[in-house]
C-alpha atoms as a PDB file:
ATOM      1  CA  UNK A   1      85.681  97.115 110.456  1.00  0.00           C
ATOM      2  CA  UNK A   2      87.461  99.371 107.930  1.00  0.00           C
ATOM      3  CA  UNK A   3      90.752  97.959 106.220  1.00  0.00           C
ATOM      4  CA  UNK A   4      93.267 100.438 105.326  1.00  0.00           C
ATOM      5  CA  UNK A   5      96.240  98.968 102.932  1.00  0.00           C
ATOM      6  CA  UNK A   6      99.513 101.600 101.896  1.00  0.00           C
ATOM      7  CA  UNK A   7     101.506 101.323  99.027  1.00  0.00           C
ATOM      8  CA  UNK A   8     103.427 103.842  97.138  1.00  0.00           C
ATOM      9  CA  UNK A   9     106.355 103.640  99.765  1.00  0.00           C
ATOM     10  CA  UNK A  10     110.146 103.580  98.846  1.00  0.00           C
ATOM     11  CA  UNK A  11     113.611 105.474  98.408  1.00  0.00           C
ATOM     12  CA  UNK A  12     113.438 109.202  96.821  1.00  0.00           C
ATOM     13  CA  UNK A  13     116.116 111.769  96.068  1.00  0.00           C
ATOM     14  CA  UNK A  14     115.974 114.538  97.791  1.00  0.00           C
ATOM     15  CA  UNK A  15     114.164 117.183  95.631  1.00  0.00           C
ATOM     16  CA  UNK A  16     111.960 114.543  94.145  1.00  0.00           C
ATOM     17  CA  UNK A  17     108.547 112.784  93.971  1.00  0.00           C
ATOM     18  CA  UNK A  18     106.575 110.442  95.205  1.00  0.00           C
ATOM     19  CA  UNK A  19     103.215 109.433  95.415  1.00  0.00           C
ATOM     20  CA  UNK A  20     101.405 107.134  98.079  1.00  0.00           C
ATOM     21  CA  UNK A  21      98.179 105.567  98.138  1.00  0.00           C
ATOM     22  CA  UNK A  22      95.697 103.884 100.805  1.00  0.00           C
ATOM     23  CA  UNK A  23      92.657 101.828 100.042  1.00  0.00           C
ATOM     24  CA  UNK A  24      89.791 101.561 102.272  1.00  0.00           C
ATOM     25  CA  UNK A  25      87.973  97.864 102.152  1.00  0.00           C
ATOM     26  CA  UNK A  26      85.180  96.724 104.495  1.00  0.00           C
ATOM     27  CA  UNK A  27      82.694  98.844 106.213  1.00  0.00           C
ATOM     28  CA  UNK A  28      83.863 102.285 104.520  1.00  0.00           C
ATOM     29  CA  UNK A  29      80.455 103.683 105.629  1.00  0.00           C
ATOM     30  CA  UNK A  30      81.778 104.096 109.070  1.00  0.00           C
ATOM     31  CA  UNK A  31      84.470 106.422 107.687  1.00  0.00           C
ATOM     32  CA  UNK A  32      83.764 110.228 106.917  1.00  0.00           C
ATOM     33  CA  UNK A  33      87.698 111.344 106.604  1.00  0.00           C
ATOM     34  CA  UNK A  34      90.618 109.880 106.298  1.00  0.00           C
ATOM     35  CA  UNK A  35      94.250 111.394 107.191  1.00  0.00           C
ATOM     36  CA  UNK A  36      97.766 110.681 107.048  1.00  0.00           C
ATOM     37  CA  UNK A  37     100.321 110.428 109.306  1.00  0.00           C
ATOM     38  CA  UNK A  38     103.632 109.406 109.784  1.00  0.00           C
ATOM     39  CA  UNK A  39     106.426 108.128 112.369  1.00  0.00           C
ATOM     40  CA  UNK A  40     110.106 107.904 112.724  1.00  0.00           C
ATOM     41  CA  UNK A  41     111.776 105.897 115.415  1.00  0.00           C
ATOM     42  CA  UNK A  42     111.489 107.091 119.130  1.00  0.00           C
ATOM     43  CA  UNK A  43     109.203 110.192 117.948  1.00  0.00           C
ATOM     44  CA  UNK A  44     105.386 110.440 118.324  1.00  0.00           C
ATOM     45  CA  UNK A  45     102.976 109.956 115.252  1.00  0.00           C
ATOM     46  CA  UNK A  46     102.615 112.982 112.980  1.00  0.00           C
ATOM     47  CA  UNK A  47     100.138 114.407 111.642  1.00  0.00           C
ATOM     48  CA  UNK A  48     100.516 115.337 107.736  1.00  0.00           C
ATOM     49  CA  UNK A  49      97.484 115.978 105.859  1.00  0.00           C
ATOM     50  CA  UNK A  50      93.374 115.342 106.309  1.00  0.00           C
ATOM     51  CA  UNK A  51      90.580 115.238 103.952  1.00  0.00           C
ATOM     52  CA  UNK A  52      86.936 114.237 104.315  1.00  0.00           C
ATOM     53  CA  UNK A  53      85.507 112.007 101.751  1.00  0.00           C
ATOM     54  CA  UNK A  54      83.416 113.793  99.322  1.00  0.00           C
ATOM     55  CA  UNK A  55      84.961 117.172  99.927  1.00  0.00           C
ATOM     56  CA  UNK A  56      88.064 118.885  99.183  1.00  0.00           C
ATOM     57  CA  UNK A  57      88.427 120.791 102.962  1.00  0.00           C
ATOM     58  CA  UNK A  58      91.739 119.834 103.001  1.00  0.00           C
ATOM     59  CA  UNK A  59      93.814 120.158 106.259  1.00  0.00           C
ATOM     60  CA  UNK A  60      97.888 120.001 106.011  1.00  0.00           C
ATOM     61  CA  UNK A  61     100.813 119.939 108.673  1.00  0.00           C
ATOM     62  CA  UNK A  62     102.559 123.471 108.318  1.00  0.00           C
ATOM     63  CA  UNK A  63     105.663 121.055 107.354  1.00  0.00           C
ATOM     64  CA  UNK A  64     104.526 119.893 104.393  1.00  0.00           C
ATOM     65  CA  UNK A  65     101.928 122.831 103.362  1.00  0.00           C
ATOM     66  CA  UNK A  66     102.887 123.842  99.853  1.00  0.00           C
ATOM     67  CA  UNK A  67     104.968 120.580  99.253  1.00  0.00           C
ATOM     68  CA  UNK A  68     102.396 117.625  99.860  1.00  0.00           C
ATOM     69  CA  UNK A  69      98.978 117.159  98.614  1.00  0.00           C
ATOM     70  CA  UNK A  70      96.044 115.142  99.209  1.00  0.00           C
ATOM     71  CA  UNK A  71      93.057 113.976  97.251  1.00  0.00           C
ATOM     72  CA  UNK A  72      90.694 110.966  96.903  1.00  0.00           C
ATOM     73  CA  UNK A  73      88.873 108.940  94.247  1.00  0.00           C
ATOM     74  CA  UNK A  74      85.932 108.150  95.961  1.00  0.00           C
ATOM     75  CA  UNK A  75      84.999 105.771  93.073  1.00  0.00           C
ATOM     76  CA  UNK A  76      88.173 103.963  94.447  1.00  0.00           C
ATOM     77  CA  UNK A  77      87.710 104.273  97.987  1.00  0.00           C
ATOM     78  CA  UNK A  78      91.661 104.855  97.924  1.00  0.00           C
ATOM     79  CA  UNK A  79      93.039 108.350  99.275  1.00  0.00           C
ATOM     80  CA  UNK A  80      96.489 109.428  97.490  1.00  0.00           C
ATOM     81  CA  UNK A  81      98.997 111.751  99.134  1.00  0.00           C
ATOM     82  CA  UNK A  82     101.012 113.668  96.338  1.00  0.00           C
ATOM     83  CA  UNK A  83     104.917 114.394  97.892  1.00  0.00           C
ATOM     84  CA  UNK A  84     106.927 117.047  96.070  1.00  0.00           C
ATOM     85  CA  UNK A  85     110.334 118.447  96.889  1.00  0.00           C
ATOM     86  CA  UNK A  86     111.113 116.257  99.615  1.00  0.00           C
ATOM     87  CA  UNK A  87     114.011 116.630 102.069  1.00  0.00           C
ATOM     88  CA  UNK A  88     115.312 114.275 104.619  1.00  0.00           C
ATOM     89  CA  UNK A  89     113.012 115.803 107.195  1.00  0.00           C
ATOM     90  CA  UNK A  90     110.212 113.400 105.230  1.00  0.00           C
ATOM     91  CA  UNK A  91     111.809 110.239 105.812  1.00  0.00           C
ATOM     92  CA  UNK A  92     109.282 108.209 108.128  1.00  0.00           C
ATOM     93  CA  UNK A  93     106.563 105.454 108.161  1.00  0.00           C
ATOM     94  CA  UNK A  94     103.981 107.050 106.518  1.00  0.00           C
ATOM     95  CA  UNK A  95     100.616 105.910 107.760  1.00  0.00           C
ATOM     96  CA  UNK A  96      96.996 106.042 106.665  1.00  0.00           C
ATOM     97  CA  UNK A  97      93.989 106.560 109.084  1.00  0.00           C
ATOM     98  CA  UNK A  98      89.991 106.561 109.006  1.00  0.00           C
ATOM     99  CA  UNK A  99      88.191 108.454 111.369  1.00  0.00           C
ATOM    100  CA  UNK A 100      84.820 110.659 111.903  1.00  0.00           C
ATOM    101  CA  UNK A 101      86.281 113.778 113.032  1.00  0.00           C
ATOM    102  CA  UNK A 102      88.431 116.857 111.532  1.00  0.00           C
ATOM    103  CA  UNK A 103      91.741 116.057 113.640  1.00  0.00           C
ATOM    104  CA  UNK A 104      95.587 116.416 114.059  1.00  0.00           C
ATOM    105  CA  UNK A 105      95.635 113.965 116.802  1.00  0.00           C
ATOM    106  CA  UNK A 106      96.259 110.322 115.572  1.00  0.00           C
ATOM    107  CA  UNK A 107      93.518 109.296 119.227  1.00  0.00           C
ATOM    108  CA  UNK A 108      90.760 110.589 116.817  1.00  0.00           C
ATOM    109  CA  UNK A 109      91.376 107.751 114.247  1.00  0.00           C
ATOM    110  CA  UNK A 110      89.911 104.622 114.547  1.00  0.00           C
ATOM    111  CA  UNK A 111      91.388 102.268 112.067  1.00  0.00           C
ATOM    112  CA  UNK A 112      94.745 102.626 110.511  1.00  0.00           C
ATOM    113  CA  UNK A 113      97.206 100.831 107.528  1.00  0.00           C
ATOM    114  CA  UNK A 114     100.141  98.874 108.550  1.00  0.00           C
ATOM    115  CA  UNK A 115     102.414 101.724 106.848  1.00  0.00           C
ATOM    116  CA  UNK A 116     104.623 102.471 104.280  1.00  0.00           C
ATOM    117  CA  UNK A 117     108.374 103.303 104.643  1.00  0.00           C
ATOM    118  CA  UNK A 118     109.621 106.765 102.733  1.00  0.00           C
ATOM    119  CA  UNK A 119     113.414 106.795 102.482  1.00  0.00           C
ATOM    120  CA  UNK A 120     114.612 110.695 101.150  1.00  0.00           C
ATOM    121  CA  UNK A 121     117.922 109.823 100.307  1.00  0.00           C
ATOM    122  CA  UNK A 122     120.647 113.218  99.688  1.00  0.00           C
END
């Protein structure tokens, strides 16, 4: 079992920053990427960024390619996801997942956080 907890979540201007996080607990071994996600109400889950731990071949969602950034501190076990210039469009649930494959699709992820609300306020 792999534990996934968010935090980072919260209200933003429009135009600003913010930064989440997600730390892995348990049996990380079973993990070789982690991803994030997100949700708003009455849509599907989103894909928004990948990265496999121990290397940087990053994968984003053309949405937030340019804007959004993520990394890891493997020392940590905790995945970050840098969010820059934000719009309104980026309010969601924002969701952290652990998986063994290079994937969009949220089916490919075995364990996931509870999630972490993003408000872009205008």
């Amino acid at each position: 079992q792999v534990e996934l907890a968010e935090s980072g979540g919260g209200m933003v201007a429009a135009g600003g920053s913010l930064t989440l996080s997600c730390q892995a607990s348990g049996r990380t071994w079973r993990s070789t990427a982690m991803a994030w996600f997100r949700q708003t109400p009455g849509k599907e889950r989103e894909f928004v960024a990948f990265i496999p731990w121990g290397e940087r071949n990053t994968l984003y969602a053309n949405s937030v390619k340019g804007r959004f950034t993520i990394s890891q501190d493997n020392a940590k076990n905790t995945v970050y996801l840098q969010m820059n210039n934000v719009t309104l469009e980026d309010t969601a649930v924002y969701y952290c997942a652990s998986g063994n494959q290079r994937s969009r699709t949220p089916d490919a992820y075995r364990y996931w956080g509870q999630g972490t609300q993003v408000t872009v306020a205008a």
